[in-house]
Protein backbone atom coordinates (compact mmCIF):
# COMPACT_ATOMS: atom_id res chain seq x y z
CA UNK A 1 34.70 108.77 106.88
CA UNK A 2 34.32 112.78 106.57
CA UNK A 3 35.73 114.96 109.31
CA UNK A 4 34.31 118.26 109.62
CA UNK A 5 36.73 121.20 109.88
CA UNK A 6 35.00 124.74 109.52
CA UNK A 7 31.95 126.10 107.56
CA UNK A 8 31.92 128.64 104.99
CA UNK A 9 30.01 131.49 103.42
CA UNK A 10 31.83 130.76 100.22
CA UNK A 11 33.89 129.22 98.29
CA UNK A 12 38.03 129.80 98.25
CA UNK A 13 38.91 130.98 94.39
CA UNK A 14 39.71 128.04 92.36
CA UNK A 15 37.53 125.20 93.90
CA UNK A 16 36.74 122.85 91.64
CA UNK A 17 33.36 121.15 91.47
CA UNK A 18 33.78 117.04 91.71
CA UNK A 19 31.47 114.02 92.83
CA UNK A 20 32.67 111.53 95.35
CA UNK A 21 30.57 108.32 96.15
CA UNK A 22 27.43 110.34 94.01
CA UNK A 23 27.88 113.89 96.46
CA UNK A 24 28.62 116.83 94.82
CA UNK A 25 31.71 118.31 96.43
CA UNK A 26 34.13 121.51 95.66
CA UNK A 27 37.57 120.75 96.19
CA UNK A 28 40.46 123.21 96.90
CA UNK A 29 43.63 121.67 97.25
CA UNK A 30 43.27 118.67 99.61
CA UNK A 31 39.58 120.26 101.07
CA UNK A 32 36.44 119.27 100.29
CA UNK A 33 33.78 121.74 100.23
CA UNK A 34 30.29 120.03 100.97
CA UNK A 35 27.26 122.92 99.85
CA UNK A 36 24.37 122.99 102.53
CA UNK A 37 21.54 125.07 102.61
CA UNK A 38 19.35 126.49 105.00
CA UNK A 39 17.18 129.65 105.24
CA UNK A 40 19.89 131.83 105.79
CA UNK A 41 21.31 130.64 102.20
CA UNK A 42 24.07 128.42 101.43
CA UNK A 43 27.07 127.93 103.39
CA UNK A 44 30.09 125.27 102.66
CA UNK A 45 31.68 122.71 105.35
CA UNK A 46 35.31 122.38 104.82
CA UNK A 47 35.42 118.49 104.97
CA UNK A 48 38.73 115.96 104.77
CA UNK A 49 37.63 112.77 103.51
CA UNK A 50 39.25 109.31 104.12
């Protein structure tokens, strides 16, 4: 299950890329960063997956 906590322009300093279940993720300490784009560029939901 992913809970959605904020979204973000970018990406904290030090996220690290990493796949879960075949998604491309960042991951900063215990947050995952899931990249979505749209016209206005990409922007990063802060996600905490179970």
């Amino acid at each position: 299950m992913i809970h959605t906590i904020l979204a973000y322009d970018s990406l904290p300093q030090g996220a690290e890329p990493v796949s879960q279940n075949g998604q491309q993720y960042f991951k900063y300490r215990d947050i995952y960063f899931l990249p979505q784009s749209s016209n206005a560029g990409v922007h990063y939901l802060a996600v905490k997956l179970n």
